[in-house]
PDB file of N, CA and C in Angstrom:
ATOM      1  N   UNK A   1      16.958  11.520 -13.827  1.00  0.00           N
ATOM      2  CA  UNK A   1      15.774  12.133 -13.252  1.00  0.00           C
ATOM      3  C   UNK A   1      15.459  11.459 -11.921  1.00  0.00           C
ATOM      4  N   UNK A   2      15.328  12.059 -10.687  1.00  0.00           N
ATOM      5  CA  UNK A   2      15.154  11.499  -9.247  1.00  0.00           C
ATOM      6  C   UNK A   2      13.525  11.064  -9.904  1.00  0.00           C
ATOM      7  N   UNK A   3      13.127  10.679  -8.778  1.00  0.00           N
ATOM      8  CA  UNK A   3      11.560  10.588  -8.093  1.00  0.00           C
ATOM      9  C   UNK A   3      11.731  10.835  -6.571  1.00  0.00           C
ATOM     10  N   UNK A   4      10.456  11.192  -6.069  1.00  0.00           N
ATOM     11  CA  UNK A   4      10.133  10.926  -4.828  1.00  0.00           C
ATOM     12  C   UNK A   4       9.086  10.753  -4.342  1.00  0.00           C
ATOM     13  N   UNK A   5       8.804   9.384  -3.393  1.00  0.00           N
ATOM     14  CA  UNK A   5       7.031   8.981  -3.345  1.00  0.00           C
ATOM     15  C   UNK A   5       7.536   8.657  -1.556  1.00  0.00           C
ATOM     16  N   UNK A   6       6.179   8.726  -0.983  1.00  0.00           N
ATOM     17  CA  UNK A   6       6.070   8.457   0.543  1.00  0.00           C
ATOM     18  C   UNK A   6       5.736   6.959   0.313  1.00  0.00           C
ATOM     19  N   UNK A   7       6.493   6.644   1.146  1.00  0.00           N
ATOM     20  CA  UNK A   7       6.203   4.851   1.293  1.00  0.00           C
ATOM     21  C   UNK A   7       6.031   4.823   3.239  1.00  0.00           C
ATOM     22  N   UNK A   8       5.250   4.249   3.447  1.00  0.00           N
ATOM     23  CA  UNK A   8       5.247   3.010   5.238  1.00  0.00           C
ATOM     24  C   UNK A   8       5.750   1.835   4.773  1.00  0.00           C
ATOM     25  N   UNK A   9       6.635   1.219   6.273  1.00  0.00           N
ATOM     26  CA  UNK A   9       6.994   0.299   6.130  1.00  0.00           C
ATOM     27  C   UNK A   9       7.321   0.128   7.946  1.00  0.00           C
ATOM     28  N   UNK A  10       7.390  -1.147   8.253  1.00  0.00           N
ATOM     29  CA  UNK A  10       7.072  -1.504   9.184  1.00  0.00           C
ATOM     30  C   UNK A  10       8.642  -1.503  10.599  1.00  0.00           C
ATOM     31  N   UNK A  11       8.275  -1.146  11.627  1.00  0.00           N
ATOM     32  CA  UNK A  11       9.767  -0.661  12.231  1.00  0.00           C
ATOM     33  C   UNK A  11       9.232  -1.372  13.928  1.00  0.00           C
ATOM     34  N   UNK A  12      10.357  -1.304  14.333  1.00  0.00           N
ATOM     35  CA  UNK A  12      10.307  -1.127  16.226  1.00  0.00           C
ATOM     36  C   UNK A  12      10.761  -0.232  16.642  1.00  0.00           C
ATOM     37  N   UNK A  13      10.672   0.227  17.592  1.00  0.00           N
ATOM     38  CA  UNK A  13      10.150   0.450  18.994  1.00  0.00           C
ATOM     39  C   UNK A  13      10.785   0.348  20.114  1.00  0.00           C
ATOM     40  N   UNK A  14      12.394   0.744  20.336  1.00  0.00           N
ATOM     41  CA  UNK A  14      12.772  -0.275  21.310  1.00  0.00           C
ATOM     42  C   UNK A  14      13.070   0.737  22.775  1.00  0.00           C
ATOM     43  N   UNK A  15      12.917   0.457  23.717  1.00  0.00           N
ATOM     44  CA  UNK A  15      13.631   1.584  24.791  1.00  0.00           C
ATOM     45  C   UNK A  15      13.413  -0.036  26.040  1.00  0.00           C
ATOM     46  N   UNK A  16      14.746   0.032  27.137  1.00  0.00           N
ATOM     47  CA  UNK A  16      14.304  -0.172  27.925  1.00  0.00           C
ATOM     48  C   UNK A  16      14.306  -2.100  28.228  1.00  0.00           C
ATOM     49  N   UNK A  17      14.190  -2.346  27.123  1.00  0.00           N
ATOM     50  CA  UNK A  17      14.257  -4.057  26.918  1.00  0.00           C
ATOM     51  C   UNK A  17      12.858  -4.009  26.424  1.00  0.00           C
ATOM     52  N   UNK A  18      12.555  -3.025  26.132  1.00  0.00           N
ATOM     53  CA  UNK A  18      10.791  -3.320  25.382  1.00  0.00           C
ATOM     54  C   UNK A  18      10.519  -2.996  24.267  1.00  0.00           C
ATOM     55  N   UNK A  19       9.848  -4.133  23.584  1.00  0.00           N
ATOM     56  CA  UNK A  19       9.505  -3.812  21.971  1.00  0.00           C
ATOM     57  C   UNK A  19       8.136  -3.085  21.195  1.00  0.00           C
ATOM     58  N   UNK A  20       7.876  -2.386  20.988  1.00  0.00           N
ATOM     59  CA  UNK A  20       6.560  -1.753  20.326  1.00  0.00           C
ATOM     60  C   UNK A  20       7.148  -1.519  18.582  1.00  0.00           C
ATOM     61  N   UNK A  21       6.306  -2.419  18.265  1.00  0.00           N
ATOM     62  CA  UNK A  21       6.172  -2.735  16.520  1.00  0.00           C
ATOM     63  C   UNK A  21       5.228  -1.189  16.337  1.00  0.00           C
ATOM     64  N   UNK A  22       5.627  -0.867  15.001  1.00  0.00           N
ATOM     65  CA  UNK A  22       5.059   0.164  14.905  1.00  0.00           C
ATOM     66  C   UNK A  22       4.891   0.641  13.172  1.00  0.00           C
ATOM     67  N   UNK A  23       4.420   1.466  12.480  1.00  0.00           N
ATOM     68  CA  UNK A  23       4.462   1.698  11.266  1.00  0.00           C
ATOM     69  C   UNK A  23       5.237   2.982  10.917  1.00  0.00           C
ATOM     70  N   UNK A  24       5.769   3.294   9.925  1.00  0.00           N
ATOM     71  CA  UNK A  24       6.592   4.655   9.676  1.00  0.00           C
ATOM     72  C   UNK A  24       6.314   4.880   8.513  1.00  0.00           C
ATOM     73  N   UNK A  25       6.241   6.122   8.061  1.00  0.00           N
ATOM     74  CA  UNK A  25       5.994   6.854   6.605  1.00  0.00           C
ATOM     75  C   UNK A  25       7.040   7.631   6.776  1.00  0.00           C
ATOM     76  N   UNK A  26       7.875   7.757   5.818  1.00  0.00           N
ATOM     77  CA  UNK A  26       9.487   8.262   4.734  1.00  0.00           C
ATOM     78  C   UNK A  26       9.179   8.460   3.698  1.00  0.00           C
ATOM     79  N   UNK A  27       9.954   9.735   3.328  1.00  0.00           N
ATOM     80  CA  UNK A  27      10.088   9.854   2.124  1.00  0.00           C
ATOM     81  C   UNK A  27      10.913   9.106   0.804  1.00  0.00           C
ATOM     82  N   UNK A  28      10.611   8.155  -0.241  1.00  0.00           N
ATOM     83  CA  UNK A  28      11.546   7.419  -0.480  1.00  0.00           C
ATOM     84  C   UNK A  28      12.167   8.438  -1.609  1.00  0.00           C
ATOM     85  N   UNK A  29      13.812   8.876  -2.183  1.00  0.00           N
ATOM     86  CA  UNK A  29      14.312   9.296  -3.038  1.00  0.00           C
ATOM     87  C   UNK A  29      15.097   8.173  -4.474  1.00  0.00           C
ATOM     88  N   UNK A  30      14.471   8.206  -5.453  1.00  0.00           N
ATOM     89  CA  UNK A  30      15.390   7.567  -6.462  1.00  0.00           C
ATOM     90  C   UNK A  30      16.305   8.546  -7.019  1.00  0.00           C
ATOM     91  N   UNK A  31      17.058   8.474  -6.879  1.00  0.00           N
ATOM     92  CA  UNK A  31      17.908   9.663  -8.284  1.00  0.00           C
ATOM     93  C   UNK A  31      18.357   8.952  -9.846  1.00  0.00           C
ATOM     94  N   UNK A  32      18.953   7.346  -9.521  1.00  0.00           N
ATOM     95  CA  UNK A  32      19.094   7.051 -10.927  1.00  0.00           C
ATOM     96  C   UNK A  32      18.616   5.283 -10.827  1.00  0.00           C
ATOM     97  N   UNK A  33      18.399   4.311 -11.698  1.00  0.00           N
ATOM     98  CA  UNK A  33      18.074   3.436 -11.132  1.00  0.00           C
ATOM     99  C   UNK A  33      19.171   2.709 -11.000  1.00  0.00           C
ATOM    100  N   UNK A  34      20.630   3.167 -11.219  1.00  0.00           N
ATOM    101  CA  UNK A  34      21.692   1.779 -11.333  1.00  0.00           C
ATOM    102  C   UNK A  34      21.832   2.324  -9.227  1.00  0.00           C
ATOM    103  N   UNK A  35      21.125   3.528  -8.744  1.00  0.00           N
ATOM    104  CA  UNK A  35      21.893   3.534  -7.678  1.00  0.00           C
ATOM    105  C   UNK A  35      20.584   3.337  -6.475  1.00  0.00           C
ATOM    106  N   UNK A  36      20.620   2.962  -5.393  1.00  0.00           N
ATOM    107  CA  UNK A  36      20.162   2.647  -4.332  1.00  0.00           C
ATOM    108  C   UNK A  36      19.253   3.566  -4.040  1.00  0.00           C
ATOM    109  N   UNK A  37      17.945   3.694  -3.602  1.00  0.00           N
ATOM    110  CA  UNK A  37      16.751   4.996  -3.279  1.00  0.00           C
ATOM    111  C   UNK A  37      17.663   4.922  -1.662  1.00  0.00           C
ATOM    112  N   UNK A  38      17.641   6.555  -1.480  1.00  0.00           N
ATOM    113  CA  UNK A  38      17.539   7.352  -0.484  1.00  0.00           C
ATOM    114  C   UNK A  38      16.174   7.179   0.643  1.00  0.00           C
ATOM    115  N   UNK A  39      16.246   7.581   1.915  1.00  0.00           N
ATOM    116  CA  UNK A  39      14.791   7.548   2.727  1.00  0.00           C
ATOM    117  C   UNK A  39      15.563   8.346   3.925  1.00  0.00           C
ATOM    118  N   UNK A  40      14.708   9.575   3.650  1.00  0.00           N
ATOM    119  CA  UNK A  40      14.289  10.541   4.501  1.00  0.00           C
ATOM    120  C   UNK A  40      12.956  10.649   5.343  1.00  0.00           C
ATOM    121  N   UNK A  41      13.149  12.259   5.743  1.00  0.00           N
ATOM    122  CA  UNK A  41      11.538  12.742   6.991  1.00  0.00           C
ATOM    123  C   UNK A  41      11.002  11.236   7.674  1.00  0.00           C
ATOM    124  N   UNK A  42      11.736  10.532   8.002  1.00  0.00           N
ATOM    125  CA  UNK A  42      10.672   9.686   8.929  1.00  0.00           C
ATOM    126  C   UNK A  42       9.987   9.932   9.607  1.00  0.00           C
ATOM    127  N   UNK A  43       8.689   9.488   9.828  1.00  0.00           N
ATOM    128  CA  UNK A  43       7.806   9.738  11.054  1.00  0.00           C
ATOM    129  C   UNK A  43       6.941   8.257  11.529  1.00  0.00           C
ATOM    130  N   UNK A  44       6.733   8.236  12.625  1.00  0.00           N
ATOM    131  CA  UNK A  44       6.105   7.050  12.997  1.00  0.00           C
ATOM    132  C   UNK A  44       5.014   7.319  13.517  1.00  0.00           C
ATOM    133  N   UNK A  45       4.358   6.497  12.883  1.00  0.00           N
ATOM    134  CA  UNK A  45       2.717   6.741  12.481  1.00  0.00           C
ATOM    135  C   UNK A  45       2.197   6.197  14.050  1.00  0.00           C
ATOM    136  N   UNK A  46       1.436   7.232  14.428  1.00  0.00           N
ATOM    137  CA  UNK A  46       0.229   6.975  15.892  1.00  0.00           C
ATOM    138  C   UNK A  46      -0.489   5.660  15.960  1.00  0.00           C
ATOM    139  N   UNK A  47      -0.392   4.647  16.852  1.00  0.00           N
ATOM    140  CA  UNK A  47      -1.497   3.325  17.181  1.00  0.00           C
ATOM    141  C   UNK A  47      -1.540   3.374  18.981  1.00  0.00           C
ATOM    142  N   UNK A  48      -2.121   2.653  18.932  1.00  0.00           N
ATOM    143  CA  UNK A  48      -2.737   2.129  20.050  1.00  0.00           C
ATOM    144  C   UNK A  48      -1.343   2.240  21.128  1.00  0.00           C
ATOM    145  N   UNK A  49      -0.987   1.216  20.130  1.00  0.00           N
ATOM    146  CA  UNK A  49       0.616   0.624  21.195  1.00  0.00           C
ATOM    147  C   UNK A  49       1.409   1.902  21.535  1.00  0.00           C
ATOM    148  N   UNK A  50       1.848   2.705  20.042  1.00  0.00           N
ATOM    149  CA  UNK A  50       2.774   3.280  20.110  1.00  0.00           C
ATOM    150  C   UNK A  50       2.276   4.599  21.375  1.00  0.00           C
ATOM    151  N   UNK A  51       0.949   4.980  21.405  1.00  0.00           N
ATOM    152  CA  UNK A  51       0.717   5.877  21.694  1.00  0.00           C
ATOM    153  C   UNK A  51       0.452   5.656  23.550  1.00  0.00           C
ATOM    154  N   UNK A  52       0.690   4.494  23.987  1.00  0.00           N
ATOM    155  CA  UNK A  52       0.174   4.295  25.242  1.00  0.00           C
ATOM    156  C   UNK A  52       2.444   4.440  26.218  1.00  0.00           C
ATOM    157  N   UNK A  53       3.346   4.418  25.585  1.00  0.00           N
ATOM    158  CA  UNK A  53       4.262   4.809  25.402  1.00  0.00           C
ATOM    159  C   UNK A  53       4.692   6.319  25.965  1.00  0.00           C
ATOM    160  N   UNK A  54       4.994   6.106  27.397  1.00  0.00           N
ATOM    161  CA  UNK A  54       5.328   7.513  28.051  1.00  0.00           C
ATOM    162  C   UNK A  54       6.112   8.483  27.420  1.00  0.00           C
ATOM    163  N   UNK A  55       5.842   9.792  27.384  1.00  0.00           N
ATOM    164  CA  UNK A  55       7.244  10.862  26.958  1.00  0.00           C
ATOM    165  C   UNK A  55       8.640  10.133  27.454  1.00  0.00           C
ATOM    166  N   UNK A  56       9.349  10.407  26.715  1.00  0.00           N
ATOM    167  CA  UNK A  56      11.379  10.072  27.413  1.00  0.00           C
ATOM    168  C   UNK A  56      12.340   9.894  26.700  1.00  0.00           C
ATOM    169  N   UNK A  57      13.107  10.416  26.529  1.00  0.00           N
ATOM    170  CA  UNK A  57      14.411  10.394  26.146  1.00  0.00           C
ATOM    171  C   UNK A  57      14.876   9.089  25.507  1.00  0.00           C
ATOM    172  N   UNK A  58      14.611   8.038  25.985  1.00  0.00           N
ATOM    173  CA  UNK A  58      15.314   6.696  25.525  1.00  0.00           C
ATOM    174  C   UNK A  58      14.895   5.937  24.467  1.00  0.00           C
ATOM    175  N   UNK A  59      14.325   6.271  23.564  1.00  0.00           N
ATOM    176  CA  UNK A  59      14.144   5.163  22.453  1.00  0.00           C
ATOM    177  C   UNK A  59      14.800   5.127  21.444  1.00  0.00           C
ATOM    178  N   UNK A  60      14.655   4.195  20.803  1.00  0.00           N
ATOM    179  CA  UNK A  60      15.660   3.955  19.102  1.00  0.00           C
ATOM    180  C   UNK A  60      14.691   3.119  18.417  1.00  0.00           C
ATOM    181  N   UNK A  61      14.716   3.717  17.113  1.00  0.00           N
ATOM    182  CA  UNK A  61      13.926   3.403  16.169  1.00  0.00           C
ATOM    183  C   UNK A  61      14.737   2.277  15.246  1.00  0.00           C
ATOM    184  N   UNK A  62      14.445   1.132  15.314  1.00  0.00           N
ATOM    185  CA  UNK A  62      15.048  -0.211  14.769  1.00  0.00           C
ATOM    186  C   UNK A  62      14.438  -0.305  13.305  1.00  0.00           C
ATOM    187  N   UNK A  63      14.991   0.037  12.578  1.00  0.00           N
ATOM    188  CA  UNK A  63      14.539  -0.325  10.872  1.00  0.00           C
ATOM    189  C   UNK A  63      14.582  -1.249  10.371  1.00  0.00           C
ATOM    190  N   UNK A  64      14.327  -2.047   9.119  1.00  0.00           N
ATOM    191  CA  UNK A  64      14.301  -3.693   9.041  1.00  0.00           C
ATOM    192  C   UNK A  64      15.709  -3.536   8.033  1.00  0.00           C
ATOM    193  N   UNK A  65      16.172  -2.373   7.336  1.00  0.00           N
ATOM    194  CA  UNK A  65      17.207  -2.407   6.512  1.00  0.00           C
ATOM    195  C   UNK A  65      18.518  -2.005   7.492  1.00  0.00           C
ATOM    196  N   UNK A  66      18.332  -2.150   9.038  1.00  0.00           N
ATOM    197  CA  UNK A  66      19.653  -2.444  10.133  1.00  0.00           C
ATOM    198  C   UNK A  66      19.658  -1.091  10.584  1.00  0.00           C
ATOM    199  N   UNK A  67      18.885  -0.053   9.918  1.00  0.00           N
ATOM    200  CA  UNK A  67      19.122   1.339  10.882  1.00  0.00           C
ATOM    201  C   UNK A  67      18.643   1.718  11.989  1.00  0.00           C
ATOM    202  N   UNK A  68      19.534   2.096  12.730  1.00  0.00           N
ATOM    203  CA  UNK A  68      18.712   2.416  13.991  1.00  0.00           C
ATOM    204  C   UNK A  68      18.992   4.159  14.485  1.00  0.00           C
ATOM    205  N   UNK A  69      17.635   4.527  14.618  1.00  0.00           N
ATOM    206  CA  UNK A  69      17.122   5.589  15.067  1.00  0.00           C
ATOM    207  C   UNK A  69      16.831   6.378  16.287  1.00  0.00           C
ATOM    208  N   UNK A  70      18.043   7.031  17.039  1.00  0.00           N
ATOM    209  CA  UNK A  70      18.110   7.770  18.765  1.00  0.00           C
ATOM    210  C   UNK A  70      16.513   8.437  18.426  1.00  0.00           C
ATOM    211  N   UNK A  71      15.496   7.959  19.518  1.00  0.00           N
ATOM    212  CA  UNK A  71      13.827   9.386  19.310  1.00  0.00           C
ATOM    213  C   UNK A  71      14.128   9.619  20.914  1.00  0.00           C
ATOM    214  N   UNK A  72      12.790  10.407  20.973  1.00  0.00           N
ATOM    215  CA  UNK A  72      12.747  11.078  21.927  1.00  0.00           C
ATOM    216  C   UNK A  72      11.226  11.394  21.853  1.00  0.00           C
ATOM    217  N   UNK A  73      10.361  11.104  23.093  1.00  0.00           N
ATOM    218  CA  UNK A  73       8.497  11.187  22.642  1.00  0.00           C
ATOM    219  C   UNK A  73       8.597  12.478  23.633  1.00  0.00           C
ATOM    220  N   UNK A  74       8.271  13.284  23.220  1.00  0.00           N
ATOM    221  CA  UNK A  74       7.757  14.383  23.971  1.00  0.00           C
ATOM    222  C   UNK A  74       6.277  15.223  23.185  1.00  0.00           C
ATOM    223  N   UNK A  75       5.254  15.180  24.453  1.00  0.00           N
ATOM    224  CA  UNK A  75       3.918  15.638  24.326  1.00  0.00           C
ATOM    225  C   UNK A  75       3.222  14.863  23.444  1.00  0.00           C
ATOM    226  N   UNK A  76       3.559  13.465  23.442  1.00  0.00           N
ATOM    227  CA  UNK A  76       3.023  12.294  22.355  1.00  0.00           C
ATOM    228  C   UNK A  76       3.602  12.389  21.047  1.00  0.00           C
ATOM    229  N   UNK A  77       4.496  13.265  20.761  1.00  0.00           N
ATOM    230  CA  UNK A  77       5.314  13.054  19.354  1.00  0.00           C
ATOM    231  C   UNK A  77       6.823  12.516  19.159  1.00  0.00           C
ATOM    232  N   UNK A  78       7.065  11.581  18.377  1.00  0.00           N
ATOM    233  CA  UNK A  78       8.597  11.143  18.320  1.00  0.00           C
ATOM    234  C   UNK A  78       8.999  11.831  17.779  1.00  0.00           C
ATOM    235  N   UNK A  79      10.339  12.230  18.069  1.00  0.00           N
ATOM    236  CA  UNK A  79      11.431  13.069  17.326  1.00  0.00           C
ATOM    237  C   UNK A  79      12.661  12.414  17.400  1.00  0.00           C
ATOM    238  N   UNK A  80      13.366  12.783  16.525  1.00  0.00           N
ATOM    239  CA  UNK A  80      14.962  12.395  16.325  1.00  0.00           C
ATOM    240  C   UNK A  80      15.649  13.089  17.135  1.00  0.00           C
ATOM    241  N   UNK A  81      16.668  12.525  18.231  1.00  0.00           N
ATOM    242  CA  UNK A  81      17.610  12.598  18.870  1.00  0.00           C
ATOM    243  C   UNK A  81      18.935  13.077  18.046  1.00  0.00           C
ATOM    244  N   UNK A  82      19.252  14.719  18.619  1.00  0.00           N
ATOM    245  CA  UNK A  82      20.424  14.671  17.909  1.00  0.00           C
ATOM    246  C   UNK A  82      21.707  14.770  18.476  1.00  0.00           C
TER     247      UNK A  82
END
């Protein structure tokens, strides 16, 4: 039997040589417990920092479990680079 619960957990920010710490909400997936949860829909949650952060093409979303994420801020929203 899966589960699936929204978890935040804490990420960077990087474009440029510059760091903005930031928060993210994912979807986390279990399917069995001998095997590893899944994490999907990321989104990175609006602050101060993140939001003072021009539209552009260049960022990557640095995860603490080594993934890193091509975004792209356009009209104040991050999106995934594909």
């Amino acid at each position: 039997m899966s589960t699936r619960e929204q978890v935040i957990f804490s990420a960077t920010i990087v474009s440029d040589g510059k760091r903005v710490e930031c928060k993210v909400r994912a979807v986390k997936t279990t399917l069995a417990p001998s095997m590893p949860p899944a994490f999907s829909e990321y989104g990175v949650m609006n602050s101060d920092e993140t939001d003072r952060l021009p539209d552009g093409d260049n960022y990557e979303l640095h995860i603490s479990n080594g993934d890193r994420i091509p975004l792209k801020k356009q009209h104040g929203f991050f999106l995934a680079r594909l």
